[in-house]
C-alpha atoms as a PDB file:
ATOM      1  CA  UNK A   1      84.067 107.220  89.198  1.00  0.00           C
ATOM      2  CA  UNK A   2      80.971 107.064  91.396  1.00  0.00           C
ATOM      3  CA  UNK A   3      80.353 110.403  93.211  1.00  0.00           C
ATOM      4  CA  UNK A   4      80.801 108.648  96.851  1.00  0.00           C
ATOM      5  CA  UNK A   5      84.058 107.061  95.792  1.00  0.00           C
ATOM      6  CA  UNK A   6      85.156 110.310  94.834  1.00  0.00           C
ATOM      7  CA  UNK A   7      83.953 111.430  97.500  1.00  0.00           C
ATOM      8  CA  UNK A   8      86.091 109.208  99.992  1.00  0.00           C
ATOM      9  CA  UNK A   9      89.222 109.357  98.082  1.00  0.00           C
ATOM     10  CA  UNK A  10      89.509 113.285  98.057  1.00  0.00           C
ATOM     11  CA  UNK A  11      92.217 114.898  99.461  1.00  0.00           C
ATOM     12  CA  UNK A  12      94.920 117.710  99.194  1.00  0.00           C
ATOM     13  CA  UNK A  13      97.753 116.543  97.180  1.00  0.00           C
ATOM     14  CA  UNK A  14     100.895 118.172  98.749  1.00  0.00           C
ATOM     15  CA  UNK A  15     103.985 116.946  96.204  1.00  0.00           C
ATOM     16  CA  UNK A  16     104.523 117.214  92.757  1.00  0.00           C
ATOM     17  CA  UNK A  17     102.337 116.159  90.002  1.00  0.00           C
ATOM     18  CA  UNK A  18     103.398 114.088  86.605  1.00  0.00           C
ATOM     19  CA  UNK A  19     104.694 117.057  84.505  1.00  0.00           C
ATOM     20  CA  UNK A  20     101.842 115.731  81.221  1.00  0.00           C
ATOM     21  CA  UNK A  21      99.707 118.490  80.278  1.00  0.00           C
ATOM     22  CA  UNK A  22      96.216 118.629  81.300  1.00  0.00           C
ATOM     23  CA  UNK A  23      94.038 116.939  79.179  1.00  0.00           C
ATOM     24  CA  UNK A  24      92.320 119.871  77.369  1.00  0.00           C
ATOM     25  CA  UNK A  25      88.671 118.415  77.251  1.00  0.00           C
ATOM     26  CA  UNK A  26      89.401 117.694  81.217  1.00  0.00           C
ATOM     27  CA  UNK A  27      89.991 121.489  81.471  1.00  0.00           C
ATOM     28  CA  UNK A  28      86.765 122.310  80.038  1.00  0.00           C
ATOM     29  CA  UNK A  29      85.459 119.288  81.824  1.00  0.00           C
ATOM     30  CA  UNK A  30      86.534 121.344  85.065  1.00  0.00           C
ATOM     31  CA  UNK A  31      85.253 124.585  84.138  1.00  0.00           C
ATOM     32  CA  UNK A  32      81.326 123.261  83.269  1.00  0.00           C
ATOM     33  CA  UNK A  33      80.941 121.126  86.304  1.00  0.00           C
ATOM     34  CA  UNK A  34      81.877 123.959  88.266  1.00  0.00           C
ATOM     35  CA  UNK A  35      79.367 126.149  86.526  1.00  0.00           C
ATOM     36  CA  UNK A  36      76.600 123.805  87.566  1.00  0.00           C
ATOM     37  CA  UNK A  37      77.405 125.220  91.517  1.00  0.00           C
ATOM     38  CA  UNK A  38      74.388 127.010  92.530  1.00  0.00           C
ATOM     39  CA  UNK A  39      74.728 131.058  93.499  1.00  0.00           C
ATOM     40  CA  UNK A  40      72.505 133.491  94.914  1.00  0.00           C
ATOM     41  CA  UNK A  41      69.716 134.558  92.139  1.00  0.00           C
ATOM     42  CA  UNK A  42      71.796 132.150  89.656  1.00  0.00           C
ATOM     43  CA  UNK A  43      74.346 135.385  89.791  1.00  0.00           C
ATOM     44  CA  UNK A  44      77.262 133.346  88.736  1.00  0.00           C
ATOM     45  CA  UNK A  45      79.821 135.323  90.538  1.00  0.00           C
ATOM     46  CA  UNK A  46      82.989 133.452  89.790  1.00  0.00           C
ATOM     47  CA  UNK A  47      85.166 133.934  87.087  1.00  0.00           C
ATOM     48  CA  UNK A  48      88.499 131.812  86.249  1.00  0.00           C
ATOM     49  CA  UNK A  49      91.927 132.096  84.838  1.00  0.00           C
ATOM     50  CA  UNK A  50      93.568 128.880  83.645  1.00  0.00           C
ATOM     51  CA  UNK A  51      97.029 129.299  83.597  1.00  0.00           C
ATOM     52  CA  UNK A  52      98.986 126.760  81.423  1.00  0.00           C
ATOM     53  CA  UNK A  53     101.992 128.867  80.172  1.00  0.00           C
ATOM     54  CA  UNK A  54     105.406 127.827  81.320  1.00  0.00           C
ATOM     55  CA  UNK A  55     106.452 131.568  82.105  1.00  0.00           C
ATOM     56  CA  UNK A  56     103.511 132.694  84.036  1.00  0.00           C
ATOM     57  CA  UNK A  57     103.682 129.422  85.553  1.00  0.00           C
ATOM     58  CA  UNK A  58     107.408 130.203  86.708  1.00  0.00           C
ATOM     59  CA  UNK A  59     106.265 133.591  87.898  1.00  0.00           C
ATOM     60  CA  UNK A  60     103.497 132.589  90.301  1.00  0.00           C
ATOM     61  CA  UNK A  61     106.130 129.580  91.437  1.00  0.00           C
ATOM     62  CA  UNK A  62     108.481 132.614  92.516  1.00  0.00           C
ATOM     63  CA  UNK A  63     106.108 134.580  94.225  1.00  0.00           C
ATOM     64  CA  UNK A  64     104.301 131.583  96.317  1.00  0.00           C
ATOM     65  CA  UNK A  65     107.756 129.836  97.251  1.00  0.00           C
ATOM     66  CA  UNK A  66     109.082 133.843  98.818  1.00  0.00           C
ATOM     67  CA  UNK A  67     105.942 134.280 100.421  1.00  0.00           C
ATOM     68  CA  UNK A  68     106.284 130.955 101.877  1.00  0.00           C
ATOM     69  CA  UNK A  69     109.432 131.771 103.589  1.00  0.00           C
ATOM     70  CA  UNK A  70     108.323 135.522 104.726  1.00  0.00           C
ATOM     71  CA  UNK A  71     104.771 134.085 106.248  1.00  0.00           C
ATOM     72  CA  UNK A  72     107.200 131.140 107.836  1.00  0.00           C
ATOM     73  CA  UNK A  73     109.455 133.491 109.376  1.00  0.00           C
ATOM     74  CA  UNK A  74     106.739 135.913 110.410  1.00  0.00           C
ATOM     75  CA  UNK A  75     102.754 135.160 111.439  1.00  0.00           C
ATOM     76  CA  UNK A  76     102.310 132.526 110.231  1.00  0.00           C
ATOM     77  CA  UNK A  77     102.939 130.033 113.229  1.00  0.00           C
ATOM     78  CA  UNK A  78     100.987 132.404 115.474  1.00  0.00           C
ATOM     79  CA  UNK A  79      98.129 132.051 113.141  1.00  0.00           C
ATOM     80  CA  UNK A  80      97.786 128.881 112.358  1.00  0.00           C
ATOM     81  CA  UNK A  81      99.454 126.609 115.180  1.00  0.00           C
ATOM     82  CA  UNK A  82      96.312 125.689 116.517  1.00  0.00           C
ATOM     83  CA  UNK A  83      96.085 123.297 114.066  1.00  0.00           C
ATOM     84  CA  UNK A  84      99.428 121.318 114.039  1.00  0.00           C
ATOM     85  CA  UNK A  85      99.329 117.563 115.245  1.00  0.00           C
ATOM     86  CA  UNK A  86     102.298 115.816 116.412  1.00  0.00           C
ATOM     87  CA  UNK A  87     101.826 112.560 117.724  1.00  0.00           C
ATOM     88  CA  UNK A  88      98.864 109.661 116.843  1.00  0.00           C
ATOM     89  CA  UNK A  89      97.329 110.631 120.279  1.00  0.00           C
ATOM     90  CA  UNK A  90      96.994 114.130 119.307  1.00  0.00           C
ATOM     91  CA  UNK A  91      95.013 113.446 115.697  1.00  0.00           C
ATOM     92  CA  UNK A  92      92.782 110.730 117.972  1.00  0.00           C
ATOM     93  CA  UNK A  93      92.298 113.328 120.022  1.00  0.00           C
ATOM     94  CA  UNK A  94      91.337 116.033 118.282  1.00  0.00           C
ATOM     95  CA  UNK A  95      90.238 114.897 114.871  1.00  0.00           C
ATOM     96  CA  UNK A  96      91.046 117.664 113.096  1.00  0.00           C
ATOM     97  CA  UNK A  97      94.436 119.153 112.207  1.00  0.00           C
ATOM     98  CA  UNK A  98      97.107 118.469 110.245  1.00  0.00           C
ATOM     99  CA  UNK A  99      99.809 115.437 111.655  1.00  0.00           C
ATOM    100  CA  UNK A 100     103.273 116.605 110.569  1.00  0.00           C
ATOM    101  CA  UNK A 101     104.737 112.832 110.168  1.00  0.00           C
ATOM    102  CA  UNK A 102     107.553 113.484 107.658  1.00  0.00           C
ATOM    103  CA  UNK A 103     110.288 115.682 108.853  1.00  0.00           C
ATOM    104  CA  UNK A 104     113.991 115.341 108.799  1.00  0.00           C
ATOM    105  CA  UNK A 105     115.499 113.300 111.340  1.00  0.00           C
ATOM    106  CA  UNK A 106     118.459 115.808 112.272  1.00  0.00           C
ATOM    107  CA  UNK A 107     115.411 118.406 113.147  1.00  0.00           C
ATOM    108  CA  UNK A 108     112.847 115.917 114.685  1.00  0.00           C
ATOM    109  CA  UNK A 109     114.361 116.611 118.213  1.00  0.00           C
ATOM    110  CA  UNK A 110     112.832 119.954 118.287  1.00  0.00           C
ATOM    111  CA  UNK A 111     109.742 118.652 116.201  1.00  0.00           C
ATOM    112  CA  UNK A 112     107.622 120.481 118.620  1.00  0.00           C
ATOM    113  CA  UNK A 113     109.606 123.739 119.414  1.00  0.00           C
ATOM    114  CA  UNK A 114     109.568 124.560 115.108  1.00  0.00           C
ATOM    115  CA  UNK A 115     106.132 125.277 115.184  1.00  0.00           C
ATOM    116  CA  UNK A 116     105.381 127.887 118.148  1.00  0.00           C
ATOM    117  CA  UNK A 117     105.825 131.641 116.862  1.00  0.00           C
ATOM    118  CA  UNK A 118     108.995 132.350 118.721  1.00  0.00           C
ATOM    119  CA  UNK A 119     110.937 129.476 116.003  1.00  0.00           C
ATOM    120  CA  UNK A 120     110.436 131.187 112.691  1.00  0.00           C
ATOM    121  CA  UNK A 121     113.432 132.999 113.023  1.00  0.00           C
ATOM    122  CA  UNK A 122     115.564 130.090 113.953  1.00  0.00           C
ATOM    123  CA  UNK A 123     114.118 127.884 111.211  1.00  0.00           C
ATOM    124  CA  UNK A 124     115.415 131.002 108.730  1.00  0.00           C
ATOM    125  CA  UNK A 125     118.758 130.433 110.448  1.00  0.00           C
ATOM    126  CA  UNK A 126     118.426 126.825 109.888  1.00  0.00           C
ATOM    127  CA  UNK A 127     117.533 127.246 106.341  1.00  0.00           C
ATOM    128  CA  UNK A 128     114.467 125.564 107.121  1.00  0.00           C
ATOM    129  CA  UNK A 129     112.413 128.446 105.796  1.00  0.00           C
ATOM    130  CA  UNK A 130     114.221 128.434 102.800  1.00  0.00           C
ATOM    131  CA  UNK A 131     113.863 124.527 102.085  1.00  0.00           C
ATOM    132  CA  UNK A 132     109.868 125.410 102.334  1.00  0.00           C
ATOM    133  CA  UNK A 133     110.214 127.977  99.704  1.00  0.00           C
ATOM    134  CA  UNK A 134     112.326 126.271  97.237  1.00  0.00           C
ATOM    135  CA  UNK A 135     109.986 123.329  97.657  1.00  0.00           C
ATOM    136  CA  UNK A 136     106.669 125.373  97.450  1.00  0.00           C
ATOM    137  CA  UNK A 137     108.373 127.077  94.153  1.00  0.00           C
ATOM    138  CA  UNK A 138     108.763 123.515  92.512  1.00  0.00           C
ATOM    139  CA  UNK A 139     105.606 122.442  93.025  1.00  0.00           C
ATOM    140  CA  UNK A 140     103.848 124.919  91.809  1.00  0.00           C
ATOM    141  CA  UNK A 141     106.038 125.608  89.041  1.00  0.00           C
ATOM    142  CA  UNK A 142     105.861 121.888  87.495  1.00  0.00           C
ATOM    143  CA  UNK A 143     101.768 121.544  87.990  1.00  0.00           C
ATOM    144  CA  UNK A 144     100.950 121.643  84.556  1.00  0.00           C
ATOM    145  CA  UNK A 145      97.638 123.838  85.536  1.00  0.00           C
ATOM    146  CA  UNK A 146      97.254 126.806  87.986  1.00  0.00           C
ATOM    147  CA  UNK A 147      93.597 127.999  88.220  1.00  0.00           C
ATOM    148  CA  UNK A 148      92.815 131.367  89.657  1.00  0.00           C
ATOM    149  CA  UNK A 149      89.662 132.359  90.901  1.00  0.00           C
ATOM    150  CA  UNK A 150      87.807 135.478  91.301  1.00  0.00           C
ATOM    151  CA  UNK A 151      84.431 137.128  92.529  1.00  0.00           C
ATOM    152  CA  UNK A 152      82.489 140.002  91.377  1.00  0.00           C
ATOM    153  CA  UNK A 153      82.981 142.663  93.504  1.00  0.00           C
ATOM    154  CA  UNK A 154      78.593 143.701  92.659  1.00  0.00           C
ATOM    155  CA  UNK A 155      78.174 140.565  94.709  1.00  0.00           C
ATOM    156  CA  UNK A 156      81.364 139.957  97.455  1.00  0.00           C
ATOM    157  CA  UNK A 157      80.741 142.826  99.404  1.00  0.00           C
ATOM    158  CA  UNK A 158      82.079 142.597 102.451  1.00  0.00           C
ATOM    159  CA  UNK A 159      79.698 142.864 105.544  1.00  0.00           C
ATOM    160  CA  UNK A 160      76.190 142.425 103.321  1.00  0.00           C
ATOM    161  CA  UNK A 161      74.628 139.017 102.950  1.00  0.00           C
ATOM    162  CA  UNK A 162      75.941 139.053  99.416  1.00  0.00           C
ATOM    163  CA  UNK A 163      79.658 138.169 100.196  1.00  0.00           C
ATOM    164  CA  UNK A 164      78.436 135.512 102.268  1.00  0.00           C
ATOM    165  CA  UNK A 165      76.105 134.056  99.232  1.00  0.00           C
ATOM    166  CA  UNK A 166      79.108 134.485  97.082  1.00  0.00           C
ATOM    167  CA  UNK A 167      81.134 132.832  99.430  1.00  0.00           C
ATOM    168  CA  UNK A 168      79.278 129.769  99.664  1.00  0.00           C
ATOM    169  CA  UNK A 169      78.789 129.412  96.092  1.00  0.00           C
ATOM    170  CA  UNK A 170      82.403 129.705  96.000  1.00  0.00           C
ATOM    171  CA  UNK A 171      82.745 126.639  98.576  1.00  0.00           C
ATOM    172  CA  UNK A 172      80.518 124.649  96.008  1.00  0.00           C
ATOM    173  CA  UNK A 173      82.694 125.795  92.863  1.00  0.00           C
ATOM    174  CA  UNK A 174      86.072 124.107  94.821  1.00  0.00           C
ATOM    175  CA  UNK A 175      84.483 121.205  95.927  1.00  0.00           C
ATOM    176  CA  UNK A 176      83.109 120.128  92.197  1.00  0.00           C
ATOM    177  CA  UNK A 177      86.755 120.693  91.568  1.00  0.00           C
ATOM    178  CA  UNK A 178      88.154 118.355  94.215  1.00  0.00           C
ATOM    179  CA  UNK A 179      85.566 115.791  93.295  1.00  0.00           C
ATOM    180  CA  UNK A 180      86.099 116.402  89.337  1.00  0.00           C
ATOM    181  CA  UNK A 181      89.937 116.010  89.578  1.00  0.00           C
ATOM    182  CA  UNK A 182      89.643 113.052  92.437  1.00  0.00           C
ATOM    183  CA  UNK A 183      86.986 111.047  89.650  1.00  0.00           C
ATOM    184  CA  UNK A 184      89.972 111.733  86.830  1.00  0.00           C
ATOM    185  CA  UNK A 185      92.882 110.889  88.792  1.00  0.00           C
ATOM    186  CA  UNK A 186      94.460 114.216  89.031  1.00  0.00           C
ATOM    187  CA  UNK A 187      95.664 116.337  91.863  1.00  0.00           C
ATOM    188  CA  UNK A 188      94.745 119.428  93.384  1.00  0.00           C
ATOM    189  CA  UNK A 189      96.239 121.748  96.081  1.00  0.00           C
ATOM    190  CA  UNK A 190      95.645 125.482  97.586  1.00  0.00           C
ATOM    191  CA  UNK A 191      98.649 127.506  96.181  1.00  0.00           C
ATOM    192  CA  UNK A 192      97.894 129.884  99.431  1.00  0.00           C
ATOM    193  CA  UNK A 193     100.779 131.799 100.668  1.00  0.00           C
ATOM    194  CA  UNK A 194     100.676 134.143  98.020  1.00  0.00           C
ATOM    195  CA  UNK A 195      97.182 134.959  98.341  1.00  0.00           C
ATOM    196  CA  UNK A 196      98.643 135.999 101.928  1.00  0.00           C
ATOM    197  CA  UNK A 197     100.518 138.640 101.381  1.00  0.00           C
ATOM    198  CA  UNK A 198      98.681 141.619 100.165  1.00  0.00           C
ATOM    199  CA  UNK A 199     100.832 143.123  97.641  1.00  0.00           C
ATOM    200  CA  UNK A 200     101.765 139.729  95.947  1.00  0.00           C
ATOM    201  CA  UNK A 201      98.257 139.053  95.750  1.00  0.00           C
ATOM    202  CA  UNK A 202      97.697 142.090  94.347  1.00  0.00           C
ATOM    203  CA  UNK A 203     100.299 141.282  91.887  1.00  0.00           C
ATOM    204  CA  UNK A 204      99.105 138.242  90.796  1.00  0.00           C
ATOM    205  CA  UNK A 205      95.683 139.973  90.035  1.00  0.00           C
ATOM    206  CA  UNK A 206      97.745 142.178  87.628  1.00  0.00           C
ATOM    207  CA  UNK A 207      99.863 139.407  86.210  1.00  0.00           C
ATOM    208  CA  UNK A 208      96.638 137.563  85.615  1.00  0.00           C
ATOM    209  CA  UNK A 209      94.840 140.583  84.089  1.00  0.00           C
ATOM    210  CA  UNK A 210      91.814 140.322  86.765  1.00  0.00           C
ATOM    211  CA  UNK A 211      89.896 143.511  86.292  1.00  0.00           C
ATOM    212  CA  UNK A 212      89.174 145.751  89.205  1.00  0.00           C
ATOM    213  CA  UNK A 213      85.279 144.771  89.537  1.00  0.00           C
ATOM    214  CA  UNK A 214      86.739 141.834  90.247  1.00  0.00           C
ATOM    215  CA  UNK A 215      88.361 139.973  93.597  1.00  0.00           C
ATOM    216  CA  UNK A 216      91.288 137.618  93.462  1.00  0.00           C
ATOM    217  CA  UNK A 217      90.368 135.330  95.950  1.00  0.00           C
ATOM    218  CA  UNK A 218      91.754 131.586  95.400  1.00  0.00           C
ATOM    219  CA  UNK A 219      94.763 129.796  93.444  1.00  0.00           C
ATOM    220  CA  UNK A 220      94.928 125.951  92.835  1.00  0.00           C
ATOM    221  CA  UNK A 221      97.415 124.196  91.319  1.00  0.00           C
ATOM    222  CA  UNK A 222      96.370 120.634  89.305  1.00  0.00           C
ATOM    223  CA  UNK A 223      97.967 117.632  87.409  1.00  0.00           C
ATOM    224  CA  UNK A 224      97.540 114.126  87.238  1.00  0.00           C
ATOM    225  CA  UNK A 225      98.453 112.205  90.144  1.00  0.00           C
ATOM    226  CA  UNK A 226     102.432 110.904  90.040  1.00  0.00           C
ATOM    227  CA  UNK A 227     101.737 107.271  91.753  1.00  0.00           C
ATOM    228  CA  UNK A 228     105.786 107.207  92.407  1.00  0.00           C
ATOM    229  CA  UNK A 229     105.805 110.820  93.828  1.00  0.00           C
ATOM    230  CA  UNK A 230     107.770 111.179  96.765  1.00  0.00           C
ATOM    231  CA  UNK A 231     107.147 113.188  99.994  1.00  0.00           C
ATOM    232  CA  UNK A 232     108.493 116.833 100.405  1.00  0.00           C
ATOM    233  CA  UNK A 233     111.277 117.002 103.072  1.00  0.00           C
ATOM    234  CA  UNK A 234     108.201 118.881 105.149  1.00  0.00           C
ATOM    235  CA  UNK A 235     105.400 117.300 104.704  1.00  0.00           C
ATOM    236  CA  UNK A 236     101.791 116.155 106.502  1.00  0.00           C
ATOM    237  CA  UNK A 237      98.640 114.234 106.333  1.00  0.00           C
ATOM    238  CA  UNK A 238      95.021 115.175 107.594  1.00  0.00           C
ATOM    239  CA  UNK A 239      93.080 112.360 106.345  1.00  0.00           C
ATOM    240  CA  UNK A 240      91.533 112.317 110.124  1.00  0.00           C
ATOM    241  CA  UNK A 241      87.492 113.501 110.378  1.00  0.00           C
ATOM    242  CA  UNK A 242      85.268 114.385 113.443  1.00  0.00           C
ATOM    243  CA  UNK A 243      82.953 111.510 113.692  1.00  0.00           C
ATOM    244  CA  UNK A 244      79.021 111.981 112.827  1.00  0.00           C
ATOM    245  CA  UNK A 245      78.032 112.193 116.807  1.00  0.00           C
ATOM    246  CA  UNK A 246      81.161 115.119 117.327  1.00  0.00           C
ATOM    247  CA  UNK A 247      79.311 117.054 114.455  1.00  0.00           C
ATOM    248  CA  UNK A 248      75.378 116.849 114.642  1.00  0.00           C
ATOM    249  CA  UNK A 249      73.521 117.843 117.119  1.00  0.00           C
ATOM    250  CA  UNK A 250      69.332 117.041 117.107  1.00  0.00           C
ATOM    251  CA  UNK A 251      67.180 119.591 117.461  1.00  0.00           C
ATOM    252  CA  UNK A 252      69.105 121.750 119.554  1.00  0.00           C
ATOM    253  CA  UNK A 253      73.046 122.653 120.018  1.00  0.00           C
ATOM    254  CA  UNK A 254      74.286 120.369 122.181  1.00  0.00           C
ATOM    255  CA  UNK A 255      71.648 117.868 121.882  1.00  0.00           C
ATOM    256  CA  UNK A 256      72.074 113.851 121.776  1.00  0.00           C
ATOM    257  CA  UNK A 257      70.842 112.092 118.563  1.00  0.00           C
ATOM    258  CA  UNK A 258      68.509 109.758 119.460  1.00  0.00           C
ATOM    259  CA  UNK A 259      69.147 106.279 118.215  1.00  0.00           C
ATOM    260  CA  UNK A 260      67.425 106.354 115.225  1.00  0.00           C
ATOM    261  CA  UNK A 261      70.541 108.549 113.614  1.00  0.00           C
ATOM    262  CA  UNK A 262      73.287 107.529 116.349  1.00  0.00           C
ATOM    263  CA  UNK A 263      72.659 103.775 115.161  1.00  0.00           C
ATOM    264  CA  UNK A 264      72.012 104.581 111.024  1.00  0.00           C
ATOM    265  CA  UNK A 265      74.689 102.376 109.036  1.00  0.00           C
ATOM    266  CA  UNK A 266      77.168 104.371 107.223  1.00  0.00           C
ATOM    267  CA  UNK A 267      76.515 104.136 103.048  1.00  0.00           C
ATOM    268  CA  UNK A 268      79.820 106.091 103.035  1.00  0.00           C
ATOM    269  CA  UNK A 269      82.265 104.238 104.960  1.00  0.00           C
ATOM    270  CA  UNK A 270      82.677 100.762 106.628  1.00  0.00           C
ATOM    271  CA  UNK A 271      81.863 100.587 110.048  1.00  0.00           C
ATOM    272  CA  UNK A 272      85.331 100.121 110.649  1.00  0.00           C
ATOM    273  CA  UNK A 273      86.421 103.191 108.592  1.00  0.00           C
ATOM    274  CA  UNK A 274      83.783 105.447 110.358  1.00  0.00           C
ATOM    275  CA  UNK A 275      85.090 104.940 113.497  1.00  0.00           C
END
């Protein structure tokens, strides 16, 4: 696939992949293009776990779909509700976000209402909370691949120039695997929640064997797309971006681009498509 069709056809994948194994040569495939991110003084701070086996699999499933539910029914609304879109005019609007447009129709009523940190606790009584769990546990137990990532602990030091170094080299390490798995026609998602909640994280790190020098600090599921997957009960797009103008500024913050840029065709999009 060319790089800017990949490019354009990335996204998150939120529902369940085919359950065929990965490909193993697409595994490595994964694994050298993301060695080929660039890192401060070529330190190569990442290291990964692929995760394949059914069992460990099931485990991580467990602990993402309870930490769903507990982060649901506790900050996690407070945290993050910034960021929830419910109506067109709202994603024209703002451009960024995530546009919950699939929810059940016996809850739509109070569409608005679930998502403000005073409804967690009703949505538990609901069983909403629940319904999130048990669906983040299937997902992630049926992806045929879970990869775990973690830094060096020499390099991602908090509060030196280091962490942030590592941190953008870890940036360029998930992007080569969005565009990898995009280009083979796989799937790939943030398995999050977990990574949320400091003693399952710390759990995983032990499940996973991640030694101490080390910092567990992402998990992905993967698995070839399903093209008659259907949506979770819960579910949302955010295929919206901030247009060119909204995120460039010449010169100076703030600044107009002069017409030069504000005019340049798009090679990425269609002119319709970048509006």
């Amino acid at each position: 696939m060319d790089l800017l069709e990949a490019i354009r056809r990335r996204h998150t994948d939120n529902n369940k992949f085919l359950p065929d194994p990965v490909k193993p040569e697409h595994v490595k495939l994964l694994i050298e293009a993301a060695a080929r991110a660039p890192s401060h003084f070529n330190s190569q701070p990442w290291r990964f776990v692929l995760v394949r086996d059914s069992q460990i699999r099931e485990a991580l499933a467990e602990l993402a779909g309870a930490s769903m539910k507990e982060l649901m029914e506790g900050p996690f609304f407070e945290r993050y509700r910034t960021y929830f879109r419910f109506s067109k005019d709202e994603v024209n609007s703002a451009s960024d976000g995530i546009y919950i447009d699939h929810f059940p129709a016996i809850l739509r009523p109070m569409l608005r209402y679930s998502f403000t940190p005073q409804a967690g606790k009703l949505l538990g009584s609901l069983g909403v909370t629940a319904a999130l769990g048990r669906n983040q546990t299937e997902i992630v137990r049926t992806s045929p691949l879970l990869i775990a990532i973690a830094l060096n602990k020499a390099e991602y030091v908090p509060g030196e120039m280091s962490a942030l170094y590592s941190t953008i080299s870890l940036g360029a390490v998930v992007q080569t695997f969005w565009l990898v798995t995009t280009s083979l026609n796989m799937g790939m998602q943030f398995i999050s929640t977990p990574l949320e909640v400091a003693e399952r994280k710390a759990l995983i790190a032990e499940m996973l064997g991640i030694p101490d020098e080390y910092d567990l600090v992402a998990l992905f599921r993967m698995g070839y797309r399903d093209p008659a997957g259907v949506r979770n009960t819960i579910d949302w797009t955010s295929s919206q971006r901030k247009p060119f103008d909204s995120l460039a500024s010449a010169e100076k913050w703030g600044a107009s681009l002069p017409d030069d840029l504000e005019n340049a065709p798009s090679i990425l999009w269609t002119e319709a498509e970048s509006k």
